[in-house]
Protein backbone atom coordinates (compact mmCIF):
# COMPACT_ATOMS: atom_id res chain seq x y z
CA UNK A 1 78.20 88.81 184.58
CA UNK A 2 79.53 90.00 187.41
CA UNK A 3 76.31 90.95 189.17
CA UNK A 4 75.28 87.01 188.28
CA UNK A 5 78.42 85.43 189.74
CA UNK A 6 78.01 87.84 192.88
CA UNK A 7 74.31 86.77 193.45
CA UNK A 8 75.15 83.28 192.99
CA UNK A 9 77.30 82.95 195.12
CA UNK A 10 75.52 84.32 197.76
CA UNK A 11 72.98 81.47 196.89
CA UNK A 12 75.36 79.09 197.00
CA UNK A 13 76.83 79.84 200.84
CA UNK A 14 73.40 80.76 202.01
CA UNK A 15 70.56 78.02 203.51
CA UNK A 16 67.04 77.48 202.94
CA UNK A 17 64.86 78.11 205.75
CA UNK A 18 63.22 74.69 204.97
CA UNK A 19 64.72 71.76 206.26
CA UNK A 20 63.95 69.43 203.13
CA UNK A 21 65.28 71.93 200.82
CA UNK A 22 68.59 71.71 202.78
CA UNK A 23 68.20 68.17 203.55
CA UNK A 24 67.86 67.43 198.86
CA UNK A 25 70.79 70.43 198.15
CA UNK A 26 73.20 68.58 200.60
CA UNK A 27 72.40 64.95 198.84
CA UNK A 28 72.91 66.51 195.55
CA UNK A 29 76.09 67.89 196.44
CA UNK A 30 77.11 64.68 197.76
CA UNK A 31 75.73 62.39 194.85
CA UNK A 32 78.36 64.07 192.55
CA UNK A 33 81.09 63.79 195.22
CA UNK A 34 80.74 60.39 195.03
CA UNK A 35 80.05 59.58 191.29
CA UNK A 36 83.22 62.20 190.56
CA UNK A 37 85.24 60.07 193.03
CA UNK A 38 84.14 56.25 191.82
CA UNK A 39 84.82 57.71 188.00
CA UNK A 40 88.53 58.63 188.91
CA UNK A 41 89.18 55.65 191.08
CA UNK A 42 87.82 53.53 188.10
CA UNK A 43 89.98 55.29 185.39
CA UNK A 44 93.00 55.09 188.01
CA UNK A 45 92.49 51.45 188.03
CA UNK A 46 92.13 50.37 184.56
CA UNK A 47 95.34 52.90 183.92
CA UNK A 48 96.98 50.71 186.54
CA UNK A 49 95.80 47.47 184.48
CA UNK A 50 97.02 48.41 181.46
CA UNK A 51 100.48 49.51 182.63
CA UNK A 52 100.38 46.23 184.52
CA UNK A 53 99.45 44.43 181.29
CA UNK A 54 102.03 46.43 178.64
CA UNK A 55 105.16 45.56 181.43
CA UNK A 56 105.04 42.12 180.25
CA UNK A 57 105.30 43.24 176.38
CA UNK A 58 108.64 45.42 177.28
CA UNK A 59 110.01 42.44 178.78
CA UNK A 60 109.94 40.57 174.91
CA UNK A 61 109.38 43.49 172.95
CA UNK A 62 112.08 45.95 171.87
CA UNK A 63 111.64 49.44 171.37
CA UNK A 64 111.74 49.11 167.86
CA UNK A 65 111.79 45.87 165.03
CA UNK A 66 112.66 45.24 162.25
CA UNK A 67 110.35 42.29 160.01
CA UNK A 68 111.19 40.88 156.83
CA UNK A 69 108.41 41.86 154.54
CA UNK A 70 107.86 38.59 152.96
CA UNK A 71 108.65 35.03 154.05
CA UNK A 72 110.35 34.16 157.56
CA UNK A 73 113.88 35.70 157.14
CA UNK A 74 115.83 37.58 155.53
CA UNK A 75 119.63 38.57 154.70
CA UNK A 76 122.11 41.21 156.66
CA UNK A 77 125.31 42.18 155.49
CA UNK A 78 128.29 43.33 157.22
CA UNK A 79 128.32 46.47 155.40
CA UNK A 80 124.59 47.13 157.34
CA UNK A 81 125.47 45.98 160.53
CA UNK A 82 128.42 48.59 160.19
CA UNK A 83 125.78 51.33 159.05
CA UNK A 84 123.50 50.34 161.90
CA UNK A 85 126.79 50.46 164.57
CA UNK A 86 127.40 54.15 163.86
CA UNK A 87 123.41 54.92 163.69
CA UNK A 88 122.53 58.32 165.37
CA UNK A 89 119.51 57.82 168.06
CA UNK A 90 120.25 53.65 168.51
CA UNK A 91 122.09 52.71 171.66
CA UNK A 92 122.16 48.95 170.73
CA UNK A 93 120.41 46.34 168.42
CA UNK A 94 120.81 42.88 168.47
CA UNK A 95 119.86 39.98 165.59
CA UNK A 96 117.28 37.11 166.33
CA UNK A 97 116.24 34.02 164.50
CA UNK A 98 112.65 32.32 165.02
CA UNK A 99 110.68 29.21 164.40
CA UNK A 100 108.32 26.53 165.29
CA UNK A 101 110.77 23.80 167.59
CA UNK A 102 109.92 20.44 168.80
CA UNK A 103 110.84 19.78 172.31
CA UNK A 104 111.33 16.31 173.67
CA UNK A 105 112.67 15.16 177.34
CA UNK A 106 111.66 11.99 179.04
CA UNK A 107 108.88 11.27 176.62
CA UNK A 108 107.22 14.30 177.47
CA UNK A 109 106.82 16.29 174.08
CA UNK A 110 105.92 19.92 173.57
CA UNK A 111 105.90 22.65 170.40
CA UNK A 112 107.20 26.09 171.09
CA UNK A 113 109.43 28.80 169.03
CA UNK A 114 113.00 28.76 169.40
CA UNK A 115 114.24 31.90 169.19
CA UNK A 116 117.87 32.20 168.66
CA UNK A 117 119.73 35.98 169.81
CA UNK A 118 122.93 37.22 169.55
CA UNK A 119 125.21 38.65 172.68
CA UNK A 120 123.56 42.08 172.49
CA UNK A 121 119.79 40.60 173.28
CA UNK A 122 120.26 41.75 177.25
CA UNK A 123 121.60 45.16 176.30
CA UNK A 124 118.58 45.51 174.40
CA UNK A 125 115.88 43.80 176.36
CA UNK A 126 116.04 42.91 179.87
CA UNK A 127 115.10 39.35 179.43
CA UNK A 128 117.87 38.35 182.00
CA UNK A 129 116.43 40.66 184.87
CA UNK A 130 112.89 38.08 184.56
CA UNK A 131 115.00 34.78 185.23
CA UNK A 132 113.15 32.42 187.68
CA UNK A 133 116.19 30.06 188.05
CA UNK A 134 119.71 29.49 186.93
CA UNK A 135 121.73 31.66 184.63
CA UNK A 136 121.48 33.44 180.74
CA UNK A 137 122.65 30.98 178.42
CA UNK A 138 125.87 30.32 176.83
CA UNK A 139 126.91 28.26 173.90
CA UNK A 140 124.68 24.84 173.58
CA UNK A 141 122.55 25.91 176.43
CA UNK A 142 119.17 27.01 176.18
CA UNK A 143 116.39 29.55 178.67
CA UNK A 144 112.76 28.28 178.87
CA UNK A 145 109.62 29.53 180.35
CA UNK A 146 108.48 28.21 183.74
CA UNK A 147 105.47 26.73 181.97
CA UNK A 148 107.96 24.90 179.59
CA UNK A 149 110.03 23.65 181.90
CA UNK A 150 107.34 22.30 184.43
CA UNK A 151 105.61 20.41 181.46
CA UNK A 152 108.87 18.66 180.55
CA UNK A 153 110.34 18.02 183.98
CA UNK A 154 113.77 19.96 183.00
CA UNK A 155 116.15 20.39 185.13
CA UNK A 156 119.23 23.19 185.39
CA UNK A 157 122.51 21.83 184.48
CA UNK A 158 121.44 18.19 183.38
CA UNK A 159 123.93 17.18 181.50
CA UNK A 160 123.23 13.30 181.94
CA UNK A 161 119.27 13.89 180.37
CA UNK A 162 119.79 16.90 177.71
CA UNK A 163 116.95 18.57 176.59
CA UNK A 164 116.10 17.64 172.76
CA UNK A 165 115.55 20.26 169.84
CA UNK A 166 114.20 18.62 166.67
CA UNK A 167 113.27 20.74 163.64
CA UNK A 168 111.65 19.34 160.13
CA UNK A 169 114.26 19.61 157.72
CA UNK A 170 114.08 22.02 155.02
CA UNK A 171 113.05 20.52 151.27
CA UNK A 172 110.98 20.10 148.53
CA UNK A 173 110.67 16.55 147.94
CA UNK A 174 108.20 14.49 149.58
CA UNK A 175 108.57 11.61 152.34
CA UNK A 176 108.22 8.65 150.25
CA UNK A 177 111.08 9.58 147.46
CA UNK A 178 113.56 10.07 150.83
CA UNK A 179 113.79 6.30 151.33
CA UNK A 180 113.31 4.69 154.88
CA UNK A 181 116.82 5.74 156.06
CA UNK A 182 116.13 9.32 155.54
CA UNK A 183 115.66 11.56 158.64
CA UNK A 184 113.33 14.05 158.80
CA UNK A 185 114.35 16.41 161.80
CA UNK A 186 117.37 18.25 162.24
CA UNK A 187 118.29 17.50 166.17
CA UNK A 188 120.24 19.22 168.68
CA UNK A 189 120.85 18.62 172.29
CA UNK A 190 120.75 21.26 174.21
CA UNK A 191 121.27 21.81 178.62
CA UNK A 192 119.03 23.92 180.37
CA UNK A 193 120.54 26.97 181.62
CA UNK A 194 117.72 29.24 183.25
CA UNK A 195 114.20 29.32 183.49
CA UNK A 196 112.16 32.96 182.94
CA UNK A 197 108.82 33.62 184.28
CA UNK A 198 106.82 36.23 183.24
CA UNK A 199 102.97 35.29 182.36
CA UNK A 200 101.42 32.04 181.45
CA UNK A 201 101.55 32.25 178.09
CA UNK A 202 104.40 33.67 177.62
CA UNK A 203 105.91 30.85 180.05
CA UNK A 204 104.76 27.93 177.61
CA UNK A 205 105.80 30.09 174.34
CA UNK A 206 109.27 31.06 173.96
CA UNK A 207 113.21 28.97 174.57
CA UNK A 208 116.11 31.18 174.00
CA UNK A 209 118.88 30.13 172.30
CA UNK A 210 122.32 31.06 170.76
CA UNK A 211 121.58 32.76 167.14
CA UNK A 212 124.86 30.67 165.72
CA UNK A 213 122.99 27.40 167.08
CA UNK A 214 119.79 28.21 166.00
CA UNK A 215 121.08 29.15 162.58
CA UNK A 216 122.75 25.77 162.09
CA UNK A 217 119.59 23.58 163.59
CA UNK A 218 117.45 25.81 160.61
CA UNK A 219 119.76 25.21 158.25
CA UNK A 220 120.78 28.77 157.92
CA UNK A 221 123.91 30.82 157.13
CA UNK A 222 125.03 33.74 159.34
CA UNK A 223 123.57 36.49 157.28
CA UNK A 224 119.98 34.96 157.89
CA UNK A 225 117.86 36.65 160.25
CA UNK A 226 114.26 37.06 161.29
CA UNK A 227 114.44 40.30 162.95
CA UNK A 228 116.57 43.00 164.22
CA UNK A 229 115.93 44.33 167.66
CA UNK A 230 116.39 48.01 168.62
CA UNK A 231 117.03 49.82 171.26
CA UNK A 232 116.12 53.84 171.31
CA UNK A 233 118.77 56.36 172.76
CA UNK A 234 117.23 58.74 174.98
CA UNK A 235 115.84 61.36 172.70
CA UNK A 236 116.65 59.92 169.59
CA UNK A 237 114.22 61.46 166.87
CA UNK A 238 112.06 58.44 166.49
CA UNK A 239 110.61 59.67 163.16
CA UNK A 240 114.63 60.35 161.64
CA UNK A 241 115.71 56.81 162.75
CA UNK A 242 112.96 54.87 161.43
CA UNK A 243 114.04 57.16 158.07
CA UNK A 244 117.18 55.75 158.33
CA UNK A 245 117.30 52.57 159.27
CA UNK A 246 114.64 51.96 156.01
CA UNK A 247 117.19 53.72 153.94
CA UNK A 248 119.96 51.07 155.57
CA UNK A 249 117.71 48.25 153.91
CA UNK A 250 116.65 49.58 150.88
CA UNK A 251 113.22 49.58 151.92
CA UNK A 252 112.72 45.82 152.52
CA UNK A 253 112.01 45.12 155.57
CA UNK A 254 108.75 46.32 158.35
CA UNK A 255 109.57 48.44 161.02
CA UNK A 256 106.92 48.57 164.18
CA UNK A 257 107.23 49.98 167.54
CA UNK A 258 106.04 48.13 170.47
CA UNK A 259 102.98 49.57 170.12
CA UNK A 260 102.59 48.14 166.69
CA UNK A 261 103.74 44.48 167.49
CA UNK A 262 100.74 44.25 170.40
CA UNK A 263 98.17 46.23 168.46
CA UNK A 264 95.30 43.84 169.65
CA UNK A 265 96.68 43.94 173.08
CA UNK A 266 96.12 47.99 172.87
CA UNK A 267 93.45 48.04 170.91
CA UNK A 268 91.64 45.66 173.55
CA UNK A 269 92.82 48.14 176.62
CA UNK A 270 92.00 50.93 175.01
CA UNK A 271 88.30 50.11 174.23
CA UNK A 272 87.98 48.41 177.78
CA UNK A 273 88.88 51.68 178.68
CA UNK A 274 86.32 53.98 177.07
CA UNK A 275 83.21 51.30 177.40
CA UNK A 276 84.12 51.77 181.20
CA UNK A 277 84.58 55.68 180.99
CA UNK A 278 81.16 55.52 179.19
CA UNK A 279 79.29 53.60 181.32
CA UNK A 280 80.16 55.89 184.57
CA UNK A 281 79.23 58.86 182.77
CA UNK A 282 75.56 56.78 182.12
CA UNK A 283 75.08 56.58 185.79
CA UNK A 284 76.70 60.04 186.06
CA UNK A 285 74.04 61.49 183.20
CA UNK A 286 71.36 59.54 185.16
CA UNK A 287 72.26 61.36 188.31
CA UNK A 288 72.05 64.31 186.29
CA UNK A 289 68.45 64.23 186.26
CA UNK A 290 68.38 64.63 190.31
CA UNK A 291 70.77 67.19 189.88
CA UNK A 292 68.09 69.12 187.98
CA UNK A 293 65.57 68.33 189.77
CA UNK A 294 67.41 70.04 192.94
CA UNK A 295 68.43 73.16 191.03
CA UNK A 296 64.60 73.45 190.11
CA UNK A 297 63.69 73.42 194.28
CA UNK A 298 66.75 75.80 194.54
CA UNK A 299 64.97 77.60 192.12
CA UNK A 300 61.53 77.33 194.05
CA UNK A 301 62.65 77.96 197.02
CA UNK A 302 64.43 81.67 196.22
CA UNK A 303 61.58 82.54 194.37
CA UNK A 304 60.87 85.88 196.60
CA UNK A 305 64.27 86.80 196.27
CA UNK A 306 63.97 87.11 192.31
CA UNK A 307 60.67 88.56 192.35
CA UNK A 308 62.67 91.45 194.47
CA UNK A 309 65.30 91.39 191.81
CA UNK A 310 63.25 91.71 188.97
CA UNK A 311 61.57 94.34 190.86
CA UNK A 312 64.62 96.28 191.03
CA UNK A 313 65.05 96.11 187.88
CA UNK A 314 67.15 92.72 186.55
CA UNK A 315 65.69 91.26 183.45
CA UNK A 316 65.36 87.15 183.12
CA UNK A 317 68.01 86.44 181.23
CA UNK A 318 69.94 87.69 184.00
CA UNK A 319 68.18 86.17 186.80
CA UNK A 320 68.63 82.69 184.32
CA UNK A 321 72.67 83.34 184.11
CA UNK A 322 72.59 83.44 188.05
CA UNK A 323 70.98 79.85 188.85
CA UNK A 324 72.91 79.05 185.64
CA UNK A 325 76.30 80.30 187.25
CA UNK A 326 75.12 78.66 191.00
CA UNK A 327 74.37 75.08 189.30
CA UNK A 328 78.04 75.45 187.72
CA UNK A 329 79.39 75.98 190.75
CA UNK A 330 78.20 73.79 193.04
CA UNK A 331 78.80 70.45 190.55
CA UNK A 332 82.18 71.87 189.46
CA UNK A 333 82.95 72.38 193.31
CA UNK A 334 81.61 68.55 193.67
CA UNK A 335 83.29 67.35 191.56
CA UNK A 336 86.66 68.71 192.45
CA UNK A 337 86.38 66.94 196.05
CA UNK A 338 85.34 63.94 194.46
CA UNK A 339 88.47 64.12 192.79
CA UNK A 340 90.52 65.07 195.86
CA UNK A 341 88.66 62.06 197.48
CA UNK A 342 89.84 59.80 195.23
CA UNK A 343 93.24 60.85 194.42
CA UNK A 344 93.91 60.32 198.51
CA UNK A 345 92.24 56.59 197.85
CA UNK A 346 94.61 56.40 195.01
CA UNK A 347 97.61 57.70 196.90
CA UNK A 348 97.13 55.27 200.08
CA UNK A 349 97.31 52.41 197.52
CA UNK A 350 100.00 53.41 196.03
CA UNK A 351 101.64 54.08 199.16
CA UNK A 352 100.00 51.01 201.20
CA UNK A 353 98.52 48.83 199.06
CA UNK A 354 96.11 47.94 201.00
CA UNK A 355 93.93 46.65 198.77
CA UNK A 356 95.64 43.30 197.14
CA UNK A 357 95.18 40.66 194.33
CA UNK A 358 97.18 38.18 196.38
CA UNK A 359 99.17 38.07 199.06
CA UNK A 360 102.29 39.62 196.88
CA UNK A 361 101.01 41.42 194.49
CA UNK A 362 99.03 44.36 195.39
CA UNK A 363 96.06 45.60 193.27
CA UNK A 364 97.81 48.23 189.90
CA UNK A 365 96.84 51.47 190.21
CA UNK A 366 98.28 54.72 187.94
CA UNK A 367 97.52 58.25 189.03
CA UNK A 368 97.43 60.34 185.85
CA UNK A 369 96.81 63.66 185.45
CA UNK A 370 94.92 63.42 182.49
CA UNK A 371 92.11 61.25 184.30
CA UNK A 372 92.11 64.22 186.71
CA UNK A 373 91.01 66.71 183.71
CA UNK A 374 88.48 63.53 182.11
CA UNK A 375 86.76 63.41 185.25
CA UNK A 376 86.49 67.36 186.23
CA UNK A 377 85.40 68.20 182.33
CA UNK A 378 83.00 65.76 182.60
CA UNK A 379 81.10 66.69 185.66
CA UNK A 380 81.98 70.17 184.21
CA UNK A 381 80.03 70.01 181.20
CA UNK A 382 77.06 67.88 182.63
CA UNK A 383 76.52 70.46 185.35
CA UNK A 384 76.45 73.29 182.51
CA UNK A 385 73.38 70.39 181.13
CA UNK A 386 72.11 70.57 184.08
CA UNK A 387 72.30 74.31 184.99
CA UNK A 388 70.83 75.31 181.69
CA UNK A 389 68.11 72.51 181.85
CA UNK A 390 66.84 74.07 185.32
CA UNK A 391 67.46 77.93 184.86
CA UNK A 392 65.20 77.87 181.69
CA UNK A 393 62.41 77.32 184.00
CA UNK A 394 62.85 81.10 184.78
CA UNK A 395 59.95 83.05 183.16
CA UNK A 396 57.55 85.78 183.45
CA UNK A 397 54.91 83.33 184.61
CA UNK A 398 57.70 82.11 187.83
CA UNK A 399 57.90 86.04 188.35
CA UNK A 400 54.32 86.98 188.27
C-alpha cells in the first residue's frame, strides 16, 4: 500500500507532456470544486431556512405541552400545580385556555382563537419580546396579531370603541326551544393593549387574553384548562420529566415537544431537505462520468510508466490500487476546497450579508458542521466509484 500511495502521488503532482491531457485533468479537478462548493452552499441555505422557519414556532410554542387527551379541556388541581411548582428539570409553566372567538369592531367581523394565559406565559414564552405596538395585556385587555388588528381597524387604548368578544354559549338545547329573547353569545368587551407580529398567519390567528377572562367568557371554572405550557431547565433530563409530569396526571393528558406540535412543519423541511441533497448529488453522479472518463486519459497517458513498473516486477492489482489511490485523491482533495470555497461564501454572509431578501432582512444561512462531513463523504465515496470504475481498465492487454 505504501508503494501505491507513493506512486500516486507522484502522479498526482506530476504533468502530462500533452497539453490536452493537462488542459481535461485541470477541468476535472475544477468540476468537483465547484459541484462540492454549490452542494454545501445549498445545504447551508436550506439549514438557514429552516432555522429561519422553526424561530417563529419558539415564539408560540413552549418547550414542552401538555394536551388533554380527549375533548377541549380538562381539570387541574391545586394539589398538581403544587407537584408541578417543586418539579425537578421545569423552570416555569404556565396554564392556557383556547377556542374559536368572534371578533367584532366597527362592523368589521373576523373568527380567530382566543387564547387565554396566566401571569407566567412571558416567563415561559417570549411572546412579549415580538410586540409590534403597545404593551402585554392586563386585566380586560387583550394582544392581537398585526393581521388582526389591520382587518378590524383597532386601535391601542380605545376605550370609547372597545373591541367585541362574542362566544356561542354552551348547551344542549336547540335555538327554537330558547324563545326569541334568548341570547346566543356570551360577550365581552375587551381594549386593545398591544399588537404582535410575527408571520402572516400567525398575525390573523391568535388574541391573547387573561386566562380568568377567558374562563368566564367560556363558561369555565378555574380548574379548566386546555393546556399547560413548560418551560425546560437547562439540563433537565427530558426523558425523567416527561416521566413525571405523566405520573402528576395520572396518565391523562398528551405530552409533545415542539417538535411534536409542528410535525408537518418538520416533516415538510426535512424532506425539502433531502430531495435537494439528492438532486445535487444527480448532477454530482452525472459529473462523475467525466470524472472517469479523465482518470481513464490519466490512465492512457502514463501508460509507459506502468509498462516499466510491471517490468520491474509490480503485478496489476497493484498498478490498479495506484490509479485507484490517485483518483481518491485528487476528488477528495477537490472536494475539500470546494468546501473551503464555500464555507468563506457562507462566512461573508453571515458576516455581510450581502446577499438579501429585502432591504432588512438578509438572506438565512446556517454553517453546520455536519453539512461539512455530507458534502466531503459524498464526493468521498463517488470518487472511490469513480476510481474503481477507471482503474479496472488496467489489464494484461493495457500492459502488452
Amino acid at each position: 500500500m505504501n508503494f501505491s500511495l507513493y506512486i500516486a502521488k507522484r502522479y498526482v503532482r506530476s504533468k502530462s507532456k500533452q497539453t490536452a491531457v493537462n488542459i481535461i485533468n485541470a477541468v476535472t479537478f475544477w468540476v468537483i470544486v465547484i459541484g462540492a462548493a454549490a452542494l454545501f452552499i445549498v445545504l447551508s441555505g436550506f439549514a438557514g431556512l429552516k432555522d429561519f422557519s422553526l424561530s417563529y414556532t419558539n415564539s408560540f410554542d413552549p418547550d414542552l405541552k401538555a394536551l388533554p387527551k380527549i375533548g377541549k379541556s380538562f381539570s387541574i388541581s391545586e394539589s398538581q400545580k403544587a407537584a408541578l411548582k417543586s418539579l425537578d428539570g421545569i423552570v416555569a409553566f404556565s396554564n392556557e385556555l383556547e377556542d374559536r372567538v368572534y371578533l367584532s369592531h366597527k362592523q368589521k367581523d373576523h373568527i380567530a382563537f382566543i387564547k387565554g394565559v396566566d401571569q407566567n406565559y412571558t416567563q415561559v414564552i417570549a411572546m412579549d419580546s415580538t410586540l409590534y405596538l403597545g404593551d402585554w395585556f392586563n386585566e380586560q385587555q387583550v394582544v392581537t396579531g398585526i393581521g388582526i388588528a389591520n382587518l378590524l381597524g383597532l386601535s391601542i387604548n380605545s376605550y370609547r370603541s372597545p373591541l367585541e368578544l362574542l362566544v356561542p354559549k354552551p348547551g344542549t338545547a336547540s335555538l327554537t326551544q330558547q324563545g326569541p329573547n334568548a341570547k346566543f353569545f356570551n360577550t365581552f368587551p375587551v381594549v386593545l393593549s398591544g399588537v404582535y407580529a410575527v408571520e402572516a398567519e400567525l398575525d390573523n390567528k391568535y388574541v391573547f387574553a387573561d386566562l380568568a377572562l377567558v374562563q368566564a367568557l367560556l363558561e369555565k371554572d378555574s380548574s379548566q384548562i386546555s393546556g399547560v405550557n413548560f418551560k425546560y431547565a437547562q439540563n433537565a433530563d427530558v426523558v425523567q420529566v416527561r416521566n413525571n409530569i405523566q405520573k402528576i396526571f395520572n396518565n391523562d393528558i398528551l405530552l409533545k415537544d415542539r417538535k411534536e406540535l409542528n410535525s408537518t412543519l418538520y416533516k415538510m423541511l426535512n424532506t425539502e431537505n433531502m430531495a435537494t441533497y439528492l438532486i445535487f448529488t444527480l448532477v454530482l453522479i452525472i459529473a462523475l462520468f467525466n470524472v472517469v472518463g479523465a482518470f481513464i486519459m490519466m490512465i492512457l497517458d502514463q501508460q509507459g510508466n506502468s509498462k516499466t513498473l510491471y517490468s520491474l516486477g509490480a503485478t496489476i492489482k497493484e498498478l490498479r490500487r495506484i490509479y485507484f489511490v490517485q483518483g481518491i485523491i485528487v476528488t477528495f482533495f477537490g472536494g475539500f476546497i470546494g468546501v473551503l470555497i464555500g464555507s468563506l461564501l457562507i462566512w461573508s454572509q453571515l458576516a455581510f450579508e450581502w446577499l438579501k431578501i429585502s432591504a432588512n432582512l438578509a438572506y438565512p444561512v446556517a454553517y453546520q458542521w455536519i453539512n461539512v462531513l455530507i458534502v466531503l463523504g459524498t464526493i468521498t465515496v463517488l470518487g472511490i466509484i469513480a476510481s474503481k470504475i477507471a482503474s479496472s481498465r488496467i489489464n494484461k492487454g493495457l500492459l502488452a
